[in-house]
C-alpha atoms as a PDB file:
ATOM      1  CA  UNK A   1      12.582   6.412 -25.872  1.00  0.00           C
ATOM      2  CA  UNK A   2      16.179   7.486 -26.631  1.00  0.00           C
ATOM      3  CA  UNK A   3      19.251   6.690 -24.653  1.00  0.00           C
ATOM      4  CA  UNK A   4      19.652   9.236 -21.810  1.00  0.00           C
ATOM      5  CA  UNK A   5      22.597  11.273 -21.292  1.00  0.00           C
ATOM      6  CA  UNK A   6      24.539  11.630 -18.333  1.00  0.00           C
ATOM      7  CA  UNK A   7      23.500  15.016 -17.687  1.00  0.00           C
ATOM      8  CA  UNK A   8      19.845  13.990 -17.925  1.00  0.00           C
ATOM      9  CA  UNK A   9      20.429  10.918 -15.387  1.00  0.00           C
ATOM     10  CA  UNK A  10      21.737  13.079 -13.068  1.00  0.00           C
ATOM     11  CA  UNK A  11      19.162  16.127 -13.463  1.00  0.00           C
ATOM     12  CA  UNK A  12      15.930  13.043 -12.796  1.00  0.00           C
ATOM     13  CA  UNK A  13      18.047  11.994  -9.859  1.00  0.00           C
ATOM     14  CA  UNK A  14      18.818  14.964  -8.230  1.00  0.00           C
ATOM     15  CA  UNK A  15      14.954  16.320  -8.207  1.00  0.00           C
ATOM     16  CA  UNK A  16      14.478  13.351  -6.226  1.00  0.00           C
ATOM     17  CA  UNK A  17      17.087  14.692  -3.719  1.00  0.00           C
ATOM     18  CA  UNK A  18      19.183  12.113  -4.680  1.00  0.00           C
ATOM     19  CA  UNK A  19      23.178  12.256  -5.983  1.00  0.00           C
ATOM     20  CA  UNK A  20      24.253  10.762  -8.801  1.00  0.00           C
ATOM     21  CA  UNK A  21      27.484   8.533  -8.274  1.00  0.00           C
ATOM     22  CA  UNK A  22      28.512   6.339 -11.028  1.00  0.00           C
ATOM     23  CA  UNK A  23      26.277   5.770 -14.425  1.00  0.00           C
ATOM     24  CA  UNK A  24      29.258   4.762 -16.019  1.00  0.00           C
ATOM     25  CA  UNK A  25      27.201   0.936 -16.910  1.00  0.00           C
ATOM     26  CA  UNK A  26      24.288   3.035 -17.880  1.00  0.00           C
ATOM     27  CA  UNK A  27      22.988   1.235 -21.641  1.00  0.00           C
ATOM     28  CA  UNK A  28      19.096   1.765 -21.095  1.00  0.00           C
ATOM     29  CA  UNK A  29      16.045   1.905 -18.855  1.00  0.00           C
ATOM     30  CA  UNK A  30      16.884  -1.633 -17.003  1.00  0.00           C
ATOM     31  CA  UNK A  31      20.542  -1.037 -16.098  1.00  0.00           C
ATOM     32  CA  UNK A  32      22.169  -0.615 -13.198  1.00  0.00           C
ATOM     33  CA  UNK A  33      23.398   3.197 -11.638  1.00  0.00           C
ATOM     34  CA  UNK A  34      24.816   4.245  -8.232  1.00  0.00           C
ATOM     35  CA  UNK A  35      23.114   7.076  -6.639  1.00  0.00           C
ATOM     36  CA  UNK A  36      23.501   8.071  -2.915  1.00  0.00           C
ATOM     37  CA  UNK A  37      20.581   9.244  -0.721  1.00  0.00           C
ATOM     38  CA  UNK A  38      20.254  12.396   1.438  1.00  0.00           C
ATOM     39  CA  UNK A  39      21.624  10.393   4.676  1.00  0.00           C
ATOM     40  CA  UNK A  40      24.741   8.993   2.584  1.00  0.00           C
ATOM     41  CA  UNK A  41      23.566   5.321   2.090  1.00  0.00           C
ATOM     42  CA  UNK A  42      24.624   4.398  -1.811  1.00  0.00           C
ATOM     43  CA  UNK A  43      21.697   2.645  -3.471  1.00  0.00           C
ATOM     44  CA  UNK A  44      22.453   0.912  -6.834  1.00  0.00           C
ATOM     45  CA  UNK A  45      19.430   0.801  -8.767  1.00  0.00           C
ATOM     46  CA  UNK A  46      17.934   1.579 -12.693  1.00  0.00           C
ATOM     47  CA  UNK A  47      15.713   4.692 -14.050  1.00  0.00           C
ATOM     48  CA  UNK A  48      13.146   2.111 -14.676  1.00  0.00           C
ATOM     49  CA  UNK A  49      13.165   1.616 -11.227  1.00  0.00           C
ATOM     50  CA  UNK A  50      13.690   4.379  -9.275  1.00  0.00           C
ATOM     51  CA  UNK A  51      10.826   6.123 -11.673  1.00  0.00           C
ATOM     52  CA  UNK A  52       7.831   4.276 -10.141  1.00  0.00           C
ATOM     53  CA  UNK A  53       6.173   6.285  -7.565  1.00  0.00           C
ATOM     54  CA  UNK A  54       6.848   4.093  -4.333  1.00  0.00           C
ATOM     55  CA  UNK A  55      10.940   4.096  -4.623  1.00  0.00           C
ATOM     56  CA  UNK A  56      13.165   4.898  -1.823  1.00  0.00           C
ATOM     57  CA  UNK A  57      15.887   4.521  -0.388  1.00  0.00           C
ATOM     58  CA  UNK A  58      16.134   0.923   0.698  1.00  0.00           C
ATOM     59  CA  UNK A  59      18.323   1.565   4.118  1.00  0.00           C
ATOM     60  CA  UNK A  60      16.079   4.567   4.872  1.00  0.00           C
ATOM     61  CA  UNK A  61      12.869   2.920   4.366  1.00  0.00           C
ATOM     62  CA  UNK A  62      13.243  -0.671   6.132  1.00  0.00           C
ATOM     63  CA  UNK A  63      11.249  -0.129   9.628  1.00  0.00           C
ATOM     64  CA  UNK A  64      11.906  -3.338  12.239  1.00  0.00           C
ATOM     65  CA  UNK A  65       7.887  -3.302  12.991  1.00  0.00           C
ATOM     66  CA  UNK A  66       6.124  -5.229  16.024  1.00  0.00           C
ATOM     67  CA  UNK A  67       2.989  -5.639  15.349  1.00  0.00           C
ATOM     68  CA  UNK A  68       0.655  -4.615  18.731  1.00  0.00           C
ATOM     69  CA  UNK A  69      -1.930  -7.294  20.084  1.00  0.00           C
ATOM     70  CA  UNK A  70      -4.520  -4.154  19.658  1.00  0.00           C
ATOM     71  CA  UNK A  71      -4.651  -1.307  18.009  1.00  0.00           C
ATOM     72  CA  UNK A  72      -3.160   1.559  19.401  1.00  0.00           C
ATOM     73  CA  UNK A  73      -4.584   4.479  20.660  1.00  0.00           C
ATOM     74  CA  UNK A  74      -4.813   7.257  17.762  1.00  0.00           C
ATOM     75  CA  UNK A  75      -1.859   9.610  17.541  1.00  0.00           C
ATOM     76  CA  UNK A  76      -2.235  11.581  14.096  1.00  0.00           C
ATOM     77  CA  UNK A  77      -4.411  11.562  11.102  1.00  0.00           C
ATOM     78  CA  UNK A  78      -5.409   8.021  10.758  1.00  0.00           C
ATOM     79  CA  UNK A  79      -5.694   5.895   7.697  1.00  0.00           C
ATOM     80  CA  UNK A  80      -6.984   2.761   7.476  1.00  0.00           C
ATOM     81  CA  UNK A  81      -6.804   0.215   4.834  1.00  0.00           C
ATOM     82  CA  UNK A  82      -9.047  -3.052   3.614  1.00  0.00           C
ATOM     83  CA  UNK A  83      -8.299  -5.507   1.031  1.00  0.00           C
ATOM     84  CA  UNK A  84     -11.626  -6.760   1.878  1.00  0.00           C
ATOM     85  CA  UNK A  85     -13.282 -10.065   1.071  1.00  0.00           C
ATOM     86  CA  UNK A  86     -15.888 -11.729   2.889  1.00  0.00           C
ATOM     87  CA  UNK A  87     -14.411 -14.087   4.168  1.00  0.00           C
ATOM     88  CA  UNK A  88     -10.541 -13.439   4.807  1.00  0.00           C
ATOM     89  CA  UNK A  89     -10.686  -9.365   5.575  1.00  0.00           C
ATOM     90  CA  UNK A  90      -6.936  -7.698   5.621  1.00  0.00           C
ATOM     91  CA  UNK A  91      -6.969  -4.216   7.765  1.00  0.00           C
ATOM     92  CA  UNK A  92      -3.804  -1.851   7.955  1.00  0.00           C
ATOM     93  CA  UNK A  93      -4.058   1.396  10.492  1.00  0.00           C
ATOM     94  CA  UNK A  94      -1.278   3.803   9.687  1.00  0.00           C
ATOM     95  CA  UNK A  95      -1.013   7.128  12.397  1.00  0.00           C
ATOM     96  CA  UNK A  96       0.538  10.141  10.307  1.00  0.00           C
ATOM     97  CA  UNK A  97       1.834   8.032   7.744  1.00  0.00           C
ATOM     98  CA  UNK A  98       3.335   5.268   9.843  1.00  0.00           C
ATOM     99  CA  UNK A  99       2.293   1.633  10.514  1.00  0.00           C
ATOM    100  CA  UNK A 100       0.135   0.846  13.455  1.00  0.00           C
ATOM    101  CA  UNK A 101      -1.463  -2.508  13.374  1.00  0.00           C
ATOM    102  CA  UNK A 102      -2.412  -4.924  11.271  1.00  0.00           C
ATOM    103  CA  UNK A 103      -4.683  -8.348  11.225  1.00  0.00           C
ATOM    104  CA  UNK A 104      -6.566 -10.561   9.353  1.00  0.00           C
ATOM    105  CA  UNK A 105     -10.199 -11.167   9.995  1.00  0.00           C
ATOM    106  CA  UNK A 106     -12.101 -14.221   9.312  1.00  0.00           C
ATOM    107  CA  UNK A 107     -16.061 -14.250   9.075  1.00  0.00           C
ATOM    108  CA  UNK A 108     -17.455 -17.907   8.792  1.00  0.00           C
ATOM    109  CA  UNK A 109     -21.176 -18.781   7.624  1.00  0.00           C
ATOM    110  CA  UNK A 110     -23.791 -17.800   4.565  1.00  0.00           C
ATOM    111  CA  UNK A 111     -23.210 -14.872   2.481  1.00  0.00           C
ATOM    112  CA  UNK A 112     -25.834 -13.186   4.473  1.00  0.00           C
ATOM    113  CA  UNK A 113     -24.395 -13.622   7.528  1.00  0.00           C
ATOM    114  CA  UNK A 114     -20.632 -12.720   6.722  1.00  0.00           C
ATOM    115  CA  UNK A 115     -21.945  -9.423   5.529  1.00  0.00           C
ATOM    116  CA  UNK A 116     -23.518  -8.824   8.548  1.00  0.00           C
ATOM    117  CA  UNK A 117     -21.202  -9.644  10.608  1.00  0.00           C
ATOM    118  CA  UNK A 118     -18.479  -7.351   8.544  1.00  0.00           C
ATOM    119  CA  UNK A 119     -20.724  -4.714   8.129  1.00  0.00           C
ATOM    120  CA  UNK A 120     -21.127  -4.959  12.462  1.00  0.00           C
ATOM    121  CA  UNK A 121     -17.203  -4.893  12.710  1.00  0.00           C
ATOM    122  CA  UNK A 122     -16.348  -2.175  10.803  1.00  0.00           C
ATOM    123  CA  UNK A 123     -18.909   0.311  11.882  1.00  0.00           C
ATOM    124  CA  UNK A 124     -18.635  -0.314  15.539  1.00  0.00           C
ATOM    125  CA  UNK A 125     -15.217  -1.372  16.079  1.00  0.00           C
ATOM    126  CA  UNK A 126     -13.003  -0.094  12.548  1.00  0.00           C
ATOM    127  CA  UNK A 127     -14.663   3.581  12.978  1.00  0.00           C
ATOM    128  CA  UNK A 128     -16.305   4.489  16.172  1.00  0.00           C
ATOM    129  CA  UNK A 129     -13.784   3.187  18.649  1.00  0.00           C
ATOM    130  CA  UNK A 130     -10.653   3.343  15.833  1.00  0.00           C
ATOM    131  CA  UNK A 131     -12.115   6.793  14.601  1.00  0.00           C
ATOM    132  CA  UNK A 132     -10.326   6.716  10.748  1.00  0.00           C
ATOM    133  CA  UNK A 133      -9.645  10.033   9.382  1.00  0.00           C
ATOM    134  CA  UNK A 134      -9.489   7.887   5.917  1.00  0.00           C
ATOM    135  CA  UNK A 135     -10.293   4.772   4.084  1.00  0.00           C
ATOM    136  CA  UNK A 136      -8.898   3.392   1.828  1.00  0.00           C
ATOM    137  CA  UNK A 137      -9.923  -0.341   0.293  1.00  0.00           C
ATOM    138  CA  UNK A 138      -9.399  -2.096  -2.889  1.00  0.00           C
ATOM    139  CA  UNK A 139     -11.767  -2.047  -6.200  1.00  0.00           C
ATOM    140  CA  UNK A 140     -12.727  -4.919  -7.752  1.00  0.00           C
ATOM    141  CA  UNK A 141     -12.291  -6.606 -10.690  1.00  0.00           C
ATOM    142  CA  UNK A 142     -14.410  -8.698 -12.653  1.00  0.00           C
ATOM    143  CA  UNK A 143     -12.142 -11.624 -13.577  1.00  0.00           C
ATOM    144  CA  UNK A 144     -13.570 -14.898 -16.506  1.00  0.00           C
ATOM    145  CA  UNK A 145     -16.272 -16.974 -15.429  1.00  0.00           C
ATOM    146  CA  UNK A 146     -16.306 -15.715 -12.033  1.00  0.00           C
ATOM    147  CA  UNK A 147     -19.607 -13.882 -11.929  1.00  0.00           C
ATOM    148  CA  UNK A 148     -20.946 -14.988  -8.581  1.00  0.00           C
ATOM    149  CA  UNK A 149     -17.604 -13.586  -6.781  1.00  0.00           C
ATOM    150  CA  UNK A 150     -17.732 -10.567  -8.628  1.00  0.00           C
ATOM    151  CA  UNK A 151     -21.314  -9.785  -7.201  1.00  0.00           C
ATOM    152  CA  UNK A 152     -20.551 -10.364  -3.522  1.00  0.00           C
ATOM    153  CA  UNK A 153     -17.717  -8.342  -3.855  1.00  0.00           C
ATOM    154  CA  UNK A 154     -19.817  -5.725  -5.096  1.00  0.00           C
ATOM    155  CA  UNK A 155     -22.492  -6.024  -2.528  1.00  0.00           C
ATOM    156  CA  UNK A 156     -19.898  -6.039  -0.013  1.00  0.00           C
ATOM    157  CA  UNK A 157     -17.768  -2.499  -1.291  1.00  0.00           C
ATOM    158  CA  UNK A 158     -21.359  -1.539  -1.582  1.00  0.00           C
ATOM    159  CA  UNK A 159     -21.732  -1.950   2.334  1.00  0.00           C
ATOM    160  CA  UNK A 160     -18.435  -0.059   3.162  1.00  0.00           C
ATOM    161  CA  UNK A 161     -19.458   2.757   0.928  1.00  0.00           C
ATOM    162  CA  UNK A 162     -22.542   3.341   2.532  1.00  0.00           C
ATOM    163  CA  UNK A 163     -21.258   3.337   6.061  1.00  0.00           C
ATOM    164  CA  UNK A 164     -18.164   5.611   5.233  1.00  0.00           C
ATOM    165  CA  UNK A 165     -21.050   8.021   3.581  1.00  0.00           C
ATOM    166  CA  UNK A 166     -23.107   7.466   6.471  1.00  0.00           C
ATOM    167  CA  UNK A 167     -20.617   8.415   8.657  1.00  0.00           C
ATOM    168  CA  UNK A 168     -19.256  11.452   6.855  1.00  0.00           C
ATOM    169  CA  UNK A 169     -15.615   9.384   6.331  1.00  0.00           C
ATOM    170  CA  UNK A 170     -13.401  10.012   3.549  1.00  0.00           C
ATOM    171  CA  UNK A 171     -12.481   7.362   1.228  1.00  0.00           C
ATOM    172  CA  UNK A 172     -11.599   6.005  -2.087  1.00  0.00           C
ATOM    173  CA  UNK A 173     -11.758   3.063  -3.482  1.00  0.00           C
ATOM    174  CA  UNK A 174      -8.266   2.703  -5.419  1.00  0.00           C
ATOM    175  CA  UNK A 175      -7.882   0.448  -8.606  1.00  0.00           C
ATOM    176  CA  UNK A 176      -5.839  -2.781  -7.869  1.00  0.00           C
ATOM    177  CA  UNK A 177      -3.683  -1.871 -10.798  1.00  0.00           C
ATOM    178  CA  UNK A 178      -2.964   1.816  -9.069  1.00  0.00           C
ATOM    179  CA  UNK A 179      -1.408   0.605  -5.785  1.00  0.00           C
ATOM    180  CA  UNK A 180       0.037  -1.958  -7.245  1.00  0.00           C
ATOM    181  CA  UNK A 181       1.826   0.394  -9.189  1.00  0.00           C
ATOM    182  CA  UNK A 182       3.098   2.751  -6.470  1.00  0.00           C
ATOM    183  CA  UNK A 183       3.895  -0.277  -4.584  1.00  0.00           C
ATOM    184  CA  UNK A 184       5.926  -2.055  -7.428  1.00  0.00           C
ATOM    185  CA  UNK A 185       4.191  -5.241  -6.842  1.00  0.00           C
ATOM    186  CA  UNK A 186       2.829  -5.254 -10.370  1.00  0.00           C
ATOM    187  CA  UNK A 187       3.383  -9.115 -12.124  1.00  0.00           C
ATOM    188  CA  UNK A 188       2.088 -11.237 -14.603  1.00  0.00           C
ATOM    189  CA  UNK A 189      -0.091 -13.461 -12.956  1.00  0.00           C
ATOM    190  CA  UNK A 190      -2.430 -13.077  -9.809  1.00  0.00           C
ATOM    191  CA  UNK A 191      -0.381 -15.189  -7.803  1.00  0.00           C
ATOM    192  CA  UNK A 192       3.233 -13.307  -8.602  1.00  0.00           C
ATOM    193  CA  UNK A 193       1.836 -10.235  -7.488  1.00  0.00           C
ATOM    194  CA  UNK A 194       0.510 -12.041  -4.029  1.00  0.00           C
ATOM    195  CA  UNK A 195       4.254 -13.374  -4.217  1.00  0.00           C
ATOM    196  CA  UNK A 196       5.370  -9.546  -4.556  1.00  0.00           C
ATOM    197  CA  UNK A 197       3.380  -7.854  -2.023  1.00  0.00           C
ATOM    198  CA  UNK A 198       4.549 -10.499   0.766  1.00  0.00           C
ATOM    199  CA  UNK A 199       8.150  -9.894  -0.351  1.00  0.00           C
ATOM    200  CA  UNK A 200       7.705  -6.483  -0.356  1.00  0.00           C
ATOM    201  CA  UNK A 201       6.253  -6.177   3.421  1.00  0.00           C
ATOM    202  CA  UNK A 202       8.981  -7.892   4.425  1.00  0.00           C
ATOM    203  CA  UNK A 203      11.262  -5.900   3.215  1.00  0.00           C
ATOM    204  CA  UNK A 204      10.137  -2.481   4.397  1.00  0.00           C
ATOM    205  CA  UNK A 205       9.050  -3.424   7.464  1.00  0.00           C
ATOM    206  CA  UNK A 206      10.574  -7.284   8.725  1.00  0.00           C
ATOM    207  CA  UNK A 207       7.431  -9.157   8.839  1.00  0.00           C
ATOM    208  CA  UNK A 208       5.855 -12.010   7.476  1.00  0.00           C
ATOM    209  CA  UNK A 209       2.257 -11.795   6.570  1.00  0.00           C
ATOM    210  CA  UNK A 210       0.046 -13.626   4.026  1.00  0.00           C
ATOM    211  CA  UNK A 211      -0.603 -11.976   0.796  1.00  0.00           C
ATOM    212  CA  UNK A 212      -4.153 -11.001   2.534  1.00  0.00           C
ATOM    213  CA  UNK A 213      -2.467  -8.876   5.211  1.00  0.00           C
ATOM    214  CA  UNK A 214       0.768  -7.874   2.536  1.00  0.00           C
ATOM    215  CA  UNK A 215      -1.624  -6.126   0.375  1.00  0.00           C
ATOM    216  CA  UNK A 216      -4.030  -4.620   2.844  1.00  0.00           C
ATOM    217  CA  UNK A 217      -0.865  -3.045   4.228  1.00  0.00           C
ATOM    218  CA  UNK A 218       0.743  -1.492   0.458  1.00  0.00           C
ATOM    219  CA  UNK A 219      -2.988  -0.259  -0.093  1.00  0.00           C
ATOM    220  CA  UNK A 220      -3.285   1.848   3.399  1.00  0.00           C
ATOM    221  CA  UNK A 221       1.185   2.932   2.616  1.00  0.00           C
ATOM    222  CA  UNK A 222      -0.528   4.105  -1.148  1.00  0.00           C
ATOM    223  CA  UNK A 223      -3.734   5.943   1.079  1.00  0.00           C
ATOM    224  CA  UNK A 224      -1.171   7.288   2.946  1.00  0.00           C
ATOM    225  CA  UNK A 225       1.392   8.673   0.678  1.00  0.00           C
ATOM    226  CA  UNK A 226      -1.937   9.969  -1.408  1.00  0.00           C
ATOM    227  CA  UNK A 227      -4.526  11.494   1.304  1.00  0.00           C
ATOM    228  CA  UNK A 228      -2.717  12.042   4.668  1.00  0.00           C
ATOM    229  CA  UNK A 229      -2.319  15.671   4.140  1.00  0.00           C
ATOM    230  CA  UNK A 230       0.911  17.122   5.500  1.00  0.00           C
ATOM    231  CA  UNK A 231       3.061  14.064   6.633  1.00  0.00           C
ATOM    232  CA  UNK A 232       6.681  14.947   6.906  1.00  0.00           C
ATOM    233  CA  UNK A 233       9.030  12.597   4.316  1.00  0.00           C
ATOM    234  CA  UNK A 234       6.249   9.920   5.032  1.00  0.00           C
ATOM    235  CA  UNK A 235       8.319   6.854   3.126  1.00  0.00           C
ATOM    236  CA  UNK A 236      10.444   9.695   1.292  1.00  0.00           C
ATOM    237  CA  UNK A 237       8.595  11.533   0.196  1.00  0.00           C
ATOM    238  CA  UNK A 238       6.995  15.093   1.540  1.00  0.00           C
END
C-alpha cells in the first residue's frame, strides 16, 4: 500500500468522528499522528492502529469498574460471555453494552462430572435466573498433539449449544482469531495474547483479572459491540 496523503489521513479520521491535529511525523502505517476526539481529549496514535475495529478513544473509554459480589439485577439487553473450559470457566454479563459482573468458575472431578456440573450451572443459574438476551462464547481450536483436549472442548460447546437451542437463546460462537482482532489482543504466541487481554482489561476498565476472566470479558465487549442491537456509542461506537 502507498504512502497516504494528508488529505486522505484526515478524510479516514474524520469518518470516525475524529479531528485530525498534527500528521506532520506521518512516514507509513506504524507512525505516530495526533488526532483529537469528539470530547477534546488529543490521542496520539497510528492508522495501523486506530484501523482495527475495537479503537477508541483511550480517556473516553477507561471505566473505574467494581466488580459486584453477584450479579446484578438485569437492566437492558443482556449479553453474556464464556471463554469456557471445563475446568476454569470465565463469564462476563454486560447490560446494554456495559460491564456487569464477572467471575471465574471452577468445576473439580472426572470429565463426566465437570460437564454435568457446567451444564447444571449454566442452565439454571447463567439463563433462567440471569435471563441472557445473548451468548456469546469462544470456538475452539484444534492445536498439535492435543487431540484429547480438543474433544472435550467439543463435547462441552456441544452442551452450550444445545441448551441455548433448547432454550430459544441467541448465540454465536465467535472464532478466537475474530475477537481477538476487534479487541487488539492478537500476538504471536498463546501466551502473549493471554499477556494482551489482561493488559487490555486493565486498561479499559482498572482491574486485574487472570487471562481466564480478561478474555471472557473482550469476547462478551466483541458480543456486545456485534449483537446488542441499538446501544448508544457502546465503547464508541453507535
Amino acid at each position: 500500500m502507498g504512502r497516504l496523503s494528508v488529505d486522505a489521513i484526515k478524510a479516514e479520521v474524520e469518518s470516525k468522528g475524529y479531528i485530525l491535529v498534527d500528521a506532520s511525523n506521518y512516514t507509513n502505517m506504524n507512525s505516530l499522528i495526533t488526532i483529537r476526539c469528539a470530547k477534546g481529549h488529543l490521542i496520539q496514535t497510528s492508522i495501523a492502529d486506530f484501523r482495527l475495529p475495537s479503537f477508541t478513544c483511550p480517556q473516553c473509554d477507561k471505566v473505574d469498574f467494581v466488580n459486584p459480589t453477584a450479579v446484578p439485577p438485569k437492566t437492558g439487553y443482556r449479553v453474556i460471555a464464556f471463554d469456557q473450559a471445563t475446568e476454569n470457566f470465565g463469564l462476563s454479563v454486560f447490560d446494554d453494552g456495559k460491564l456487569q459482573f464477572f467471575n471465574l468458575y471452577n468445576f473439580v472431578g472426572k470429565f463426566n462430572d465437570r460437564l454435568h456440573q457446567i451444564k447444571r450451572f449454566v442452565e439454571n443459574i447463567v439463563i433462567k435466573e440471569w435471563k441472557p438476551d445473548f451468548i456469546v462464547m469462544e470456538d475452539i481450536q484444534y492445536q498439535y498433539g492435543a487431540v484429547l483436549t480438543f474433544k472435550i472442548l467439543a463435547m462441552l460447546l456441544g452442551v452450550l449449544e444445545e441448551l441455548c437451542t433448547e432454550y430459544g437463546i441467541e448465540y454465536e460462537v465467535v472464532s478466537p482469531n475474530v475477537w481477538r482482532k476487534y479487541a487488539g489482543t492478537c500476538g504471536k504466541t498463546r501466551l502473549q495474547e493471554k499477556q494482551l487481554s489482561v493488559a487490555v482489561v486493565k486498561e479499559k476498565y482498572g482491574v486485574k483479572v487472570n487471562n481466564d476472566v480478561a478474555e471472557a470479558i473482550l469476547i462478551g465487549r466483541y458480543g456486545v459491540m456485534n449483537h446488542a442491537g441499538p446501544i448508544q456509542n457502546a465503547f464508541g461506537r453507535k
